[in-house]
PDB file of N, CA and C in Angstrom:
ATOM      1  N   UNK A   1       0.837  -1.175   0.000  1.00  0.00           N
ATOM      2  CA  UNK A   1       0.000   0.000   0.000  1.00  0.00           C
ATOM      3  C   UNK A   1       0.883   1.239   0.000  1.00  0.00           C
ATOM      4  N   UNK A   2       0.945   2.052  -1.116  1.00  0.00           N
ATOM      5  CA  UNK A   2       1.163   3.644  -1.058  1.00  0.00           C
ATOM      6  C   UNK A   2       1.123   4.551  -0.244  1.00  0.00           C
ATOM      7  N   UNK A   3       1.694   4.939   0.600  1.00  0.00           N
ATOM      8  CA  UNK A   3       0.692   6.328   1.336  1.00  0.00           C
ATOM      9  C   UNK A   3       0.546   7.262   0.631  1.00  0.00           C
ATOM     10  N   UNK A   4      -0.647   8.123   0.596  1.00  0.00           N
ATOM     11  CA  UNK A   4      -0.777   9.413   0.180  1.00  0.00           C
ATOM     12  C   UNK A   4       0.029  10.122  -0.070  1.00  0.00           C
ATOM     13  N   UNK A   5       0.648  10.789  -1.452  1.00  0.00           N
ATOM     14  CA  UNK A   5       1.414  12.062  -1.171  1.00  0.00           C
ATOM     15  C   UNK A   5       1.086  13.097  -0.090  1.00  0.00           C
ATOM     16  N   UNK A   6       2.811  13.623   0.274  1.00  0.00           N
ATOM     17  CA  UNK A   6       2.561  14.779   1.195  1.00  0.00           C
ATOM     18  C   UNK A   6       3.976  15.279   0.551  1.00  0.00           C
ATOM     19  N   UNK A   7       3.734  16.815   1.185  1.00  0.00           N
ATOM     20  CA  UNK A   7       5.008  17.074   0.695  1.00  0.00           C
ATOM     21  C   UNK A   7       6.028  17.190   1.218  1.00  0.00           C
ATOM     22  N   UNK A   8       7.053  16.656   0.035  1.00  0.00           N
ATOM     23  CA  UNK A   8       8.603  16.493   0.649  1.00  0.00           C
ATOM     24  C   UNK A   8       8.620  15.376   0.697  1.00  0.00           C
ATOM     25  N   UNK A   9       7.598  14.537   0.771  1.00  0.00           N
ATOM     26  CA  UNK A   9       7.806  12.696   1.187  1.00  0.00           C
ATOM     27  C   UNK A   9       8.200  12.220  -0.465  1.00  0.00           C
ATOM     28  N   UNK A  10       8.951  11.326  -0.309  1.00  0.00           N
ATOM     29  CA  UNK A  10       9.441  10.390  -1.371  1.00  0.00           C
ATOM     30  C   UNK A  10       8.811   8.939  -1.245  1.00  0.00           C
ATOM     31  N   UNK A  11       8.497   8.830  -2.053  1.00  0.00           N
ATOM     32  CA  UNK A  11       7.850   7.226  -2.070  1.00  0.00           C
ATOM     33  C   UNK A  11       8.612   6.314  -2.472  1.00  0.00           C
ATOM     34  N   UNK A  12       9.530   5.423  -2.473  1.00  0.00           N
ATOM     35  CA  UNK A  12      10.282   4.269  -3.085  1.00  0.00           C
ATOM     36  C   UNK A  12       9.699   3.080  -2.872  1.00  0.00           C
ATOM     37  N   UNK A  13      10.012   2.411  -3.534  1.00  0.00           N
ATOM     38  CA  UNK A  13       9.125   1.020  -3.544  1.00  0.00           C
ATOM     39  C   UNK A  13      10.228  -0.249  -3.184  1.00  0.00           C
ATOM     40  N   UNK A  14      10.082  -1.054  -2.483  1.00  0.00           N
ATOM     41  CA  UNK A  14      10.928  -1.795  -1.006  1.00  0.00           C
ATOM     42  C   UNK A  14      10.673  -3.167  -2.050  1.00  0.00           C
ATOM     43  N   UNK A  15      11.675  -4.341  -1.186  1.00  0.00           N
ATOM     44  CA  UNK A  15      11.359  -5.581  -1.554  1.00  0.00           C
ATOM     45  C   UNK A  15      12.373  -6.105  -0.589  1.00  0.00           C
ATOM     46  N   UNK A  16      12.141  -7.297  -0.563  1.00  0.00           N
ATOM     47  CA  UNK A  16      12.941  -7.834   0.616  1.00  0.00           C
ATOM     48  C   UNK A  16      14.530  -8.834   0.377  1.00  0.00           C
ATOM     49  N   UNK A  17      15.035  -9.066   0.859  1.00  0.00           N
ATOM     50  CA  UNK A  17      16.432  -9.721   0.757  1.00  0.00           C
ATOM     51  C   UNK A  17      16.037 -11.406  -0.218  1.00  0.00           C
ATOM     52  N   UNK A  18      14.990 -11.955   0.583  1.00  0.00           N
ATOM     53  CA  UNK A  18      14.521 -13.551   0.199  1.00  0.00           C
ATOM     54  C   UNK A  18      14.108 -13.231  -1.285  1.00  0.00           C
ATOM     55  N   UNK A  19      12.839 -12.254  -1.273  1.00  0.00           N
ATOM     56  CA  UNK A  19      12.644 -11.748  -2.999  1.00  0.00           C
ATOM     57  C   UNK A  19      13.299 -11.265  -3.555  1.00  0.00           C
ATOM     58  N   UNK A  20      14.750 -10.419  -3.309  1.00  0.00           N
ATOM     59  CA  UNK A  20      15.355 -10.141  -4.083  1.00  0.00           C
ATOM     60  C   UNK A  20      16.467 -11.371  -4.882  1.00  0.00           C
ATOM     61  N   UNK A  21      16.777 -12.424  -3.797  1.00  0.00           N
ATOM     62  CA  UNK A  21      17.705 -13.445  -4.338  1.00  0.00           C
ATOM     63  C   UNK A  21      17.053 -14.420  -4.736  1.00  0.00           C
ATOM     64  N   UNK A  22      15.487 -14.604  -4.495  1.00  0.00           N
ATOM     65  CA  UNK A  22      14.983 -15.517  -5.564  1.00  0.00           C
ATOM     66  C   UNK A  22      14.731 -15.075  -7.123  1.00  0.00           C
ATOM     67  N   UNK A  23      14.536 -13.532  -7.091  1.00  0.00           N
ATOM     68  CA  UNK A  23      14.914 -12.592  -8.310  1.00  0.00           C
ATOM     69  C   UNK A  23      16.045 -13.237  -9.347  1.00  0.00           C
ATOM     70  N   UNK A  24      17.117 -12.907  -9.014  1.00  0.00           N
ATOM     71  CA  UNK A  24      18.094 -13.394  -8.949  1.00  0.00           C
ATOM     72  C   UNK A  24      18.711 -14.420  -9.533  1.00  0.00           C
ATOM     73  N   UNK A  25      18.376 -15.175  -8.512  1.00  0.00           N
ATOM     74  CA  UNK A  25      18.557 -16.890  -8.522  1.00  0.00           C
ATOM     75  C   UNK A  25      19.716 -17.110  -8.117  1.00  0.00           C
ATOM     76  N   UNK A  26      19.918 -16.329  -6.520  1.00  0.00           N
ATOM     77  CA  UNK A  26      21.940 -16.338  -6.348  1.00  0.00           C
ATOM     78  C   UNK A  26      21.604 -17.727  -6.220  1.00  0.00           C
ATOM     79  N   UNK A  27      23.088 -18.231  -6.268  1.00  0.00           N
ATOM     80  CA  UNK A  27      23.477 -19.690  -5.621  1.00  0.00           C
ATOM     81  C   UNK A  27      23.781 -19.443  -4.480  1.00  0.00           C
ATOM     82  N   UNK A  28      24.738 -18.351  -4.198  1.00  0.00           N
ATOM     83  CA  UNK A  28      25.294 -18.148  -2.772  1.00  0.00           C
ATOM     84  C   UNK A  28      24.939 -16.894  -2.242  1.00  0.00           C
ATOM     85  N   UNK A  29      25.093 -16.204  -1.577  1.00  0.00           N
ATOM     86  CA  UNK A  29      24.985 -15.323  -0.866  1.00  0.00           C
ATOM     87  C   UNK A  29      26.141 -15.068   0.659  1.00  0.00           C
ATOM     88  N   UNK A  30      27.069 -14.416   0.578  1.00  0.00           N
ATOM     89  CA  UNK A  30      27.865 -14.432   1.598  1.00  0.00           C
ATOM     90  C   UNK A  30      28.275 -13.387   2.496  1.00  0.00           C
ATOM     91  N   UNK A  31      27.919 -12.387   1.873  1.00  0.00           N
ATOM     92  CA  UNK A  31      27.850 -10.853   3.134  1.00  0.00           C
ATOM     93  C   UNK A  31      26.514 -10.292   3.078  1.00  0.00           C
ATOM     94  N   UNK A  32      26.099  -9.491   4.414  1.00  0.00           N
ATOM     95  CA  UNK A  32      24.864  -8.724   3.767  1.00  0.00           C
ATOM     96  C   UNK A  32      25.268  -7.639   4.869  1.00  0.00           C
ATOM     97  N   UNK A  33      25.076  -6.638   3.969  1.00  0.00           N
ATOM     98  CA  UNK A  33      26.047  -5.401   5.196  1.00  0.00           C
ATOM     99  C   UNK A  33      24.357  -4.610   5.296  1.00  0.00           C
ATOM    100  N   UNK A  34      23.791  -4.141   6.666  1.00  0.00           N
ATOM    101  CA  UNK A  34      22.463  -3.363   6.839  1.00  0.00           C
ATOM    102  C   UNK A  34      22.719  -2.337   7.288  1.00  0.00           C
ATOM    103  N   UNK A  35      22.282  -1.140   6.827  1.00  0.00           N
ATOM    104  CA  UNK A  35      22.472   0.158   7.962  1.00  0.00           C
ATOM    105  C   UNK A  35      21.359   1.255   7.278  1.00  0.00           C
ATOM    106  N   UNK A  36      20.133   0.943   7.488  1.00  0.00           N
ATOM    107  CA  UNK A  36      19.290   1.000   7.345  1.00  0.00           C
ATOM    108  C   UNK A  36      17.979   2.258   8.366  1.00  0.00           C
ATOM    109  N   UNK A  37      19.280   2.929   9.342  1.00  0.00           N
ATOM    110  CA  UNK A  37      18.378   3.846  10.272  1.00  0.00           C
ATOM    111  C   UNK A  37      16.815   3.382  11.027  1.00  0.00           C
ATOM    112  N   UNK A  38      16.710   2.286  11.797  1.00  0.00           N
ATOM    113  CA  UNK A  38      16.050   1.587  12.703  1.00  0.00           C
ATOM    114  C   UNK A  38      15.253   0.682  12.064  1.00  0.00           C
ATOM    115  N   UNK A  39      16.101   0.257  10.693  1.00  0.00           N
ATOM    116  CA  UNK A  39      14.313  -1.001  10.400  1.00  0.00           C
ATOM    117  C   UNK A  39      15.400  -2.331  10.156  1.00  0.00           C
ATOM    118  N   UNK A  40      16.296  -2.330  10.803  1.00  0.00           N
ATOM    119  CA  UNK A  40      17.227  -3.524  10.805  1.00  0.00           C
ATOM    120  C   UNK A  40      15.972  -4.792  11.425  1.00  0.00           C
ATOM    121  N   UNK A  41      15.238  -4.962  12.523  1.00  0.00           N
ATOM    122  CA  UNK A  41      14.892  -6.085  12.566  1.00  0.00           C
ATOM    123  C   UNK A  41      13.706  -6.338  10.974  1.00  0.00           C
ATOM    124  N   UNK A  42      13.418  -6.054  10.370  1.00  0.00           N
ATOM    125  CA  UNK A  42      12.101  -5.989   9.603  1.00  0.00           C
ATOM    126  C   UNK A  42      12.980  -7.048   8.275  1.00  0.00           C
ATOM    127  N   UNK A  43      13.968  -6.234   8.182  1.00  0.00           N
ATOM    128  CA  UNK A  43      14.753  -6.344   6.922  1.00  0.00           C
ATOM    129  C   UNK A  43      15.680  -8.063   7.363  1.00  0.00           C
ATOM    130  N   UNK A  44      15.975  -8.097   8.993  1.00  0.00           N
ATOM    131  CA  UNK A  44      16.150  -9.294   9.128  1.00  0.00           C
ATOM    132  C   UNK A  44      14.670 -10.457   8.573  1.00  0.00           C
ATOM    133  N   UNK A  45      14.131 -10.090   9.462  1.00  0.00           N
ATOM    134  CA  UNK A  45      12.793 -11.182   9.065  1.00  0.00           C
ATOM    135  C   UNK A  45      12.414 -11.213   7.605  1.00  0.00           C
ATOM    136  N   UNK A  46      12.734 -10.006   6.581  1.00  0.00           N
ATOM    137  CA  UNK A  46      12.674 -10.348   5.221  1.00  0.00           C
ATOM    138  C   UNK A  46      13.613 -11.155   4.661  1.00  0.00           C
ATOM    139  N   UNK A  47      14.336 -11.920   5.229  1.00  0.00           N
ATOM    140  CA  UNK A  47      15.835 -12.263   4.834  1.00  0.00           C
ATOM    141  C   UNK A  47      15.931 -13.446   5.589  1.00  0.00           C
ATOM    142  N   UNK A  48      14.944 -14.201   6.289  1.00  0.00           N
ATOM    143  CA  UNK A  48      14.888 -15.162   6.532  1.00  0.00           C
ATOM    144  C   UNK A  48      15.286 -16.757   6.308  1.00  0.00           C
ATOM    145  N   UNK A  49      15.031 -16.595   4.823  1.00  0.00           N
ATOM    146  CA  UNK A  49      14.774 -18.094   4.018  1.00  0.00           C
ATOM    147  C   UNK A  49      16.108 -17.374   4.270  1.00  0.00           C
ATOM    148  N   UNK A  50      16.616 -16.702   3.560  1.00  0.00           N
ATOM    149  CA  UNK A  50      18.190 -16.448   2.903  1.00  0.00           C
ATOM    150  C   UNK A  50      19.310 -16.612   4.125  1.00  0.00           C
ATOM    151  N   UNK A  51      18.541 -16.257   4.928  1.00  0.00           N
ATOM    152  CA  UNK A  51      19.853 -16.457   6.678  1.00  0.00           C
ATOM    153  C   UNK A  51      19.626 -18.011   6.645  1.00  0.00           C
ATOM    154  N   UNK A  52      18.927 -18.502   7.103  1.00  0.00           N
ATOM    155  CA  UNK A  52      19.019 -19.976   6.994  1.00  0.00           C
ATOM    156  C   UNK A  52      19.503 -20.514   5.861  1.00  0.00           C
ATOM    157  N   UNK A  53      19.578 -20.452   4.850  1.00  0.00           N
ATOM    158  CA  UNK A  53      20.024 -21.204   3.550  1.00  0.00           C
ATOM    159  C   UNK A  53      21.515 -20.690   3.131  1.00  0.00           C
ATOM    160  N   UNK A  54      21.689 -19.885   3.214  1.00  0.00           N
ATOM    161  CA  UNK A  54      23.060 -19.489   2.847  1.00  0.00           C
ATOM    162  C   UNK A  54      23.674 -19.230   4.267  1.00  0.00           C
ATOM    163  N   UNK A  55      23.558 -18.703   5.427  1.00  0.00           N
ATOM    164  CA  UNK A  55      24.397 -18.277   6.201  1.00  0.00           C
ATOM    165  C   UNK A  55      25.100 -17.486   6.000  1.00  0.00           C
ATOM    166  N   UNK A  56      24.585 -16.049   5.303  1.00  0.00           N
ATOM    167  CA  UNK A  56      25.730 -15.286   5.339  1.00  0.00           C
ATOM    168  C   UNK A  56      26.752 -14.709   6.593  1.00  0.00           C
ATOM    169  N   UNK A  57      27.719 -14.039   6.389  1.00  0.00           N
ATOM    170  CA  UNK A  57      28.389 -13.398   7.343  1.00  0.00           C
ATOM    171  C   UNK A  57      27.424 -11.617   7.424  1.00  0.00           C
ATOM    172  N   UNK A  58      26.929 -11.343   8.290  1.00  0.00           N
ATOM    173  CA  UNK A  58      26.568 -10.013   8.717  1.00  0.00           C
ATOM    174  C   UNK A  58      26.899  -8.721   9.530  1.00  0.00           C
ATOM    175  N   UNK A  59      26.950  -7.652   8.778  1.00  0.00           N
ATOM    176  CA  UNK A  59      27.164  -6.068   9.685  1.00  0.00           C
ATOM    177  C   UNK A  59      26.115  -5.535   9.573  1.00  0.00           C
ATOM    178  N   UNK A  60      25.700  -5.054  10.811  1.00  0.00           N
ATOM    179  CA  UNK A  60      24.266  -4.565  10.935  1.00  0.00           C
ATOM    180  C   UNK A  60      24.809  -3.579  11.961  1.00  0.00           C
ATOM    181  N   UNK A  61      24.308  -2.288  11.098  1.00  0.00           N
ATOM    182  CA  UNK A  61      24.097  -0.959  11.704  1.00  0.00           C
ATOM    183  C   UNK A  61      22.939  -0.576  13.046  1.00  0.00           C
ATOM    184  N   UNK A  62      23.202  -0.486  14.025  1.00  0.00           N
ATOM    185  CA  UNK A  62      22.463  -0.345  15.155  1.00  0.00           C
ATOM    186  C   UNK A  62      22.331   0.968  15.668  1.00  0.00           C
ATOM    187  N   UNK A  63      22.599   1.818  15.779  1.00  0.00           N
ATOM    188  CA  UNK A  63      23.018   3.188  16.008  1.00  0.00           C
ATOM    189  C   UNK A  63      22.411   3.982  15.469  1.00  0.00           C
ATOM    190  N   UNK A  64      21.273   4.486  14.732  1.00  0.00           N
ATOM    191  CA  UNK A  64      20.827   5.071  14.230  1.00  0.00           C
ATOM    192  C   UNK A  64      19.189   5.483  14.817  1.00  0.00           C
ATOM    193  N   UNK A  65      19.255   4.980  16.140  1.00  0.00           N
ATOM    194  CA  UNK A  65      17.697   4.989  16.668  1.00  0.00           C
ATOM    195  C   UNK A  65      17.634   5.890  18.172  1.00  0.00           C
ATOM    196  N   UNK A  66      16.717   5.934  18.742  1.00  0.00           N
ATOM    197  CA  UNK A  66      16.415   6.706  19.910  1.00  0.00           C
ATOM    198  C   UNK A  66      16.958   5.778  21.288  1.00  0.00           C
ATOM    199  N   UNK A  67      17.333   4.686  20.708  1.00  0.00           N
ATOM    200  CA  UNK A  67      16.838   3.675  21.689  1.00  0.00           C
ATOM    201  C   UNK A  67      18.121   2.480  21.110  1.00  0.00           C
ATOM    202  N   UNK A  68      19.417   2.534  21.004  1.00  0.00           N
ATOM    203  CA  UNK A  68      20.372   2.029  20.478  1.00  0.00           C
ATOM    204  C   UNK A  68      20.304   0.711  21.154  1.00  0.00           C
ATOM    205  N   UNK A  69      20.247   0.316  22.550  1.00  0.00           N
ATOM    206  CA  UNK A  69      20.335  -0.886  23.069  1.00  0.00           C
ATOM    207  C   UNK A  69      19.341  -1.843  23.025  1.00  0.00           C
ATOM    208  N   UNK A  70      17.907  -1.449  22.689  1.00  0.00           N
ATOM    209  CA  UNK A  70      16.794  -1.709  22.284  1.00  0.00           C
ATOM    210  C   UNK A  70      17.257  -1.896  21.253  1.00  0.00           C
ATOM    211  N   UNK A  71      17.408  -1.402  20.096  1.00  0.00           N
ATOM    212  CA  UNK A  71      17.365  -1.661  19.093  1.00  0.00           C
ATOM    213  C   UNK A  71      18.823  -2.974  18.515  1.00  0.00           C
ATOM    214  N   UNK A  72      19.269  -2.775  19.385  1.00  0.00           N
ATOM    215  CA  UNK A  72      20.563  -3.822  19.193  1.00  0.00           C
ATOM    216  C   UNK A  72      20.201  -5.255  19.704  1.00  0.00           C
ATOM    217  N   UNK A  73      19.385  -5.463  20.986  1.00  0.00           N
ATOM    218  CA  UNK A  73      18.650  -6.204  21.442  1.00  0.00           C
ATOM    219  C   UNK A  73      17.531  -6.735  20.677  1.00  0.00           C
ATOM    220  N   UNK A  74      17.096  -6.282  19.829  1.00  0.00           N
ATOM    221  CA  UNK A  74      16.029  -6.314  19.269  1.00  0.00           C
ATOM    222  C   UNK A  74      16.649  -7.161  17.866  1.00  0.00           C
ATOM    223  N   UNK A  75      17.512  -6.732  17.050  1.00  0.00           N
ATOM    224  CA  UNK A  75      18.067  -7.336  16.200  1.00  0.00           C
ATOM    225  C   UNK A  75      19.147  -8.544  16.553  1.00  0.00           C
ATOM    226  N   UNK A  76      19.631  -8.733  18.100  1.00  0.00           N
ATOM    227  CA  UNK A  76      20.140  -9.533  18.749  1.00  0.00           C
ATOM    228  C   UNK A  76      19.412 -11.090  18.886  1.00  0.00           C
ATOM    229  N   UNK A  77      17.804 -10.861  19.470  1.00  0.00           N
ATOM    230  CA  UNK A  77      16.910 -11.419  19.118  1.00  0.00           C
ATOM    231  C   UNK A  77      16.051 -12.072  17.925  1.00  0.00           C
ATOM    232  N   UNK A  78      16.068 -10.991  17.304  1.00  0.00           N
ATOM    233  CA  UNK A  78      15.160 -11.413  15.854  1.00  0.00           C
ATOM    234  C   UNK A  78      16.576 -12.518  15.055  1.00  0.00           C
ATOM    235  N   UNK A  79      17.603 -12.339  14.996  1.00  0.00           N
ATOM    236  CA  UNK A  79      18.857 -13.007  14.474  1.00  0.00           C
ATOM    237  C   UNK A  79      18.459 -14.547  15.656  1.00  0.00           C
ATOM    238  N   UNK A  80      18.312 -14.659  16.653  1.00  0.00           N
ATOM    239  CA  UNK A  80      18.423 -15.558  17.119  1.00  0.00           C
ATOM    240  C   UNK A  80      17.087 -16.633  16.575  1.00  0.00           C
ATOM    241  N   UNK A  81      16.385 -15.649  16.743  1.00  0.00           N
ATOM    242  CA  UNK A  81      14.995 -16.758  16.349  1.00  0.00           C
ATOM    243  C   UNK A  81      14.919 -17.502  15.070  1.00  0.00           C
ATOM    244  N   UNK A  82      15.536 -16.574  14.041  1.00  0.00           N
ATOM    245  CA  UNK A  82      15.679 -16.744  12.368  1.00  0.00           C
ATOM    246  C   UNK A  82      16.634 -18.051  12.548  1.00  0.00           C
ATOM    247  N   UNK A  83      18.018 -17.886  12.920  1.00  0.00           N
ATOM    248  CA  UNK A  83      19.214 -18.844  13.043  1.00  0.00           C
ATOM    249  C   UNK A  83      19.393 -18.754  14.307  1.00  0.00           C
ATOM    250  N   UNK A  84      19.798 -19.802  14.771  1.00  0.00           N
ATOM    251  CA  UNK A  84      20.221 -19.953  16.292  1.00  0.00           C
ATOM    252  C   UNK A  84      21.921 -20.194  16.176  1.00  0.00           C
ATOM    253  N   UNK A  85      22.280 -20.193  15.059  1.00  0.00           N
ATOM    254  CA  UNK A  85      23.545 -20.778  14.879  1.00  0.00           C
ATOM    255  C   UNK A  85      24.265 -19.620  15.020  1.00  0.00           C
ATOM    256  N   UNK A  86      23.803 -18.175  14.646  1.00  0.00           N
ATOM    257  CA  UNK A  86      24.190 -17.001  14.543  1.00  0.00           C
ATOM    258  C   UNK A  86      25.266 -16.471  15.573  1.00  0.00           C
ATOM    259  N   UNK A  87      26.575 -15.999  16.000  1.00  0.00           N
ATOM    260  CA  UNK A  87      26.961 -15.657  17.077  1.00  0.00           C
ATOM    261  C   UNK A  87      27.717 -13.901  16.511  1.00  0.00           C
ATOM    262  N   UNK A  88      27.257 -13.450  17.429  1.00  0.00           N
ATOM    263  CA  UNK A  88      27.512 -11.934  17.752  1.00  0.00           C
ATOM    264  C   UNK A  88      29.394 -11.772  17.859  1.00  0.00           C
ATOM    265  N   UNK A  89      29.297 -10.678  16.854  1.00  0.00           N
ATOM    266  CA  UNK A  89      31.162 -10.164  17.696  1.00  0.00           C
ATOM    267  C   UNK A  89      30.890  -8.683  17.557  1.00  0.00           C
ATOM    268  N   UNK A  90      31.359  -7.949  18.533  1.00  0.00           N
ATOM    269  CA  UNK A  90      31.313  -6.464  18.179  1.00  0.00           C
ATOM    270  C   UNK A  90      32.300  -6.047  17.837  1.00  0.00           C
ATOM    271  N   UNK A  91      32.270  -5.341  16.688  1.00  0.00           N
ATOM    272  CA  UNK A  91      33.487  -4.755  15.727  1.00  0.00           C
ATOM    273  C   UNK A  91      33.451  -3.591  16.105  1.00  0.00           C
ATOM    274  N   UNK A  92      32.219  -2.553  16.210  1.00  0.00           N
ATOM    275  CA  UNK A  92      32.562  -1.350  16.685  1.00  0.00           C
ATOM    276  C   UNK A  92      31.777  -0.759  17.984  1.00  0.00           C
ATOM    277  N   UNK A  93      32.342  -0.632  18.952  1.00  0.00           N
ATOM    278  CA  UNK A  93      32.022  -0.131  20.127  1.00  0.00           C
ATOM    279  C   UNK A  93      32.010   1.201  20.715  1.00  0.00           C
ATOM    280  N   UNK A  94      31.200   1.608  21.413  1.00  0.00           N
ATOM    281  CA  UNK A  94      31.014   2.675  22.087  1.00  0.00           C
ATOM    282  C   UNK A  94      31.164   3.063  23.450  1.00  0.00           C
ATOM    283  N   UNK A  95      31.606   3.763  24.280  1.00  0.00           N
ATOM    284  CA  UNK A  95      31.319   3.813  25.858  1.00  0.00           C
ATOM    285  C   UNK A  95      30.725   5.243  25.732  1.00  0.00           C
ATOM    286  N   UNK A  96      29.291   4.591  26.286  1.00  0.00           N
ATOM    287  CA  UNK A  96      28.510   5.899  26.419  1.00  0.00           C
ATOM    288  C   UNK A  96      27.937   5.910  27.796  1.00  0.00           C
ATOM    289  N   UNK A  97      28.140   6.844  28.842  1.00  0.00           N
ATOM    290  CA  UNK A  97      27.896   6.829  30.064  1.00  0.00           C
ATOM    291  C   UNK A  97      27.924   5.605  30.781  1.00  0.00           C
ATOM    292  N   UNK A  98      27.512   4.858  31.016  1.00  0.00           N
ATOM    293  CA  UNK A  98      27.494   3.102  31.749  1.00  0.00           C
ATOM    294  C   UNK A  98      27.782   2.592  31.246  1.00  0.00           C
ATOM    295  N   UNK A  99      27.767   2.549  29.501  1.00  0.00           N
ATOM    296  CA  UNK A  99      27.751   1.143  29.166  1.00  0.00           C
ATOM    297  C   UNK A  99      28.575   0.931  27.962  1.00  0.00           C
ATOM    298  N   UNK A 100      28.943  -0.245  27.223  1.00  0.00           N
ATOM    299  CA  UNK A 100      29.453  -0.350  25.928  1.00  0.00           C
ATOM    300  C   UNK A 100      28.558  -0.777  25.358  1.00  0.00           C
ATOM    301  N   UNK A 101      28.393   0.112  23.911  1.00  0.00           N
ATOM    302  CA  UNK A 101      27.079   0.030  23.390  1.00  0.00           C
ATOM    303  C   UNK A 101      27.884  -0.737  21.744  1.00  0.00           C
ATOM    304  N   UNK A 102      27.439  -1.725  21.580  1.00  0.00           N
ATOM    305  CA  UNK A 102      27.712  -2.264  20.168  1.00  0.00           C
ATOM    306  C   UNK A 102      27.327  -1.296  19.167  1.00  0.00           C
ATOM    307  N   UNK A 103      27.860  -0.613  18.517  1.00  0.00           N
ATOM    308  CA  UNK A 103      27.188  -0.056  17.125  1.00  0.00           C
ATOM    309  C   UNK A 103      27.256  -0.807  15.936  1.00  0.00           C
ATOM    310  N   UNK A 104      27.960  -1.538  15.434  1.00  0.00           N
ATOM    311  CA  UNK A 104      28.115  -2.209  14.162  1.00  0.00           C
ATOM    312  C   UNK A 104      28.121  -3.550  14.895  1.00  0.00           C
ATOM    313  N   UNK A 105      27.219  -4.341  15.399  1.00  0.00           N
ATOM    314  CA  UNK A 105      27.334  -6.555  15.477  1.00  0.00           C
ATOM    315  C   UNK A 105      27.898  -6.690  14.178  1.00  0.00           C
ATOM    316  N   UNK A 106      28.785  -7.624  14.069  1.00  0.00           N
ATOM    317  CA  UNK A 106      29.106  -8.391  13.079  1.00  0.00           C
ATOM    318  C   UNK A 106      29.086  -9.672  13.694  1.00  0.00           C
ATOM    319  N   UNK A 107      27.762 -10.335  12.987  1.00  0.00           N
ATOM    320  CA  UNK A 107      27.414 -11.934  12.875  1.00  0.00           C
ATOM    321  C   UNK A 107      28.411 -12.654  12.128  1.00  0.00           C
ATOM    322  N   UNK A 108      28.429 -13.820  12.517  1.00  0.00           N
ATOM    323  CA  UNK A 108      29.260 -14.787  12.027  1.00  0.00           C
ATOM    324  C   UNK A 108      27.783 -16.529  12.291  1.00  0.00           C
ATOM    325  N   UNK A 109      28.332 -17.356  10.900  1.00  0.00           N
ATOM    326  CA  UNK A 109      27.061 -18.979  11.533  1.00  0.00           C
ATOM    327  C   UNK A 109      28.213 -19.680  11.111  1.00  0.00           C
ATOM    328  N   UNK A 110      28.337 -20.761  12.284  1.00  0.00           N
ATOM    329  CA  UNK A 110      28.663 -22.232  11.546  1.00  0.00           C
ATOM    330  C   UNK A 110      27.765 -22.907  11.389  1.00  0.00           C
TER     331      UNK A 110
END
């Protein structure tokens, strides 16, 4: 569904990781880099078949939301449910008042 023009809004038209490589017809699939300004879990769950079947290696941008640890948690999760095989390394880190905040997970599956 479209939304209504308004102005200044741009409309682009989306498709997901699984439809794009059945598009396609990869055989493999081996990186998928996301940084996407807070719709990283959505774009995981579109990418489903493709995380399970290929296993790529992943960088997923986290940092871009109101709510960075939520949102890292959140894609921490949704990765787990998709593949369980999935394991977390943080490549780029933050110390922001209390805590070290992952900004870039880089997934790795055996």
């Amino acid at each position: 569904m479209v939304p209504e023009a308004c102005e200044g809004c741009v409309v682009i038209e989306a498709t997901t990781i699984d439809s794009l490589v059945r598009e396609l017809g990869l055989e493999r699939l081996d990186f998928i880099k996301l940084d996407i300004e807070g719709s990283e879990v959505r774009a995981l769950q579109g990418a489903a078949g493709s995380l399970r079947g290929f296993r790529p290696r992943l960088a997923v941008s986290t940092e871009h939301t109101d709510d960075i640890l939520g949102n890292n948690r959140a894609v921490l999760e949704t990765l787990k449910e998709i593949e369980p095989r999935y394991e977390a390394q943080c490549r780029e880190c933050h110390r922001e008042h209390w805590a070290v905040t992952p900004y870039v997970p880089y997934f790795t599956c055996s």
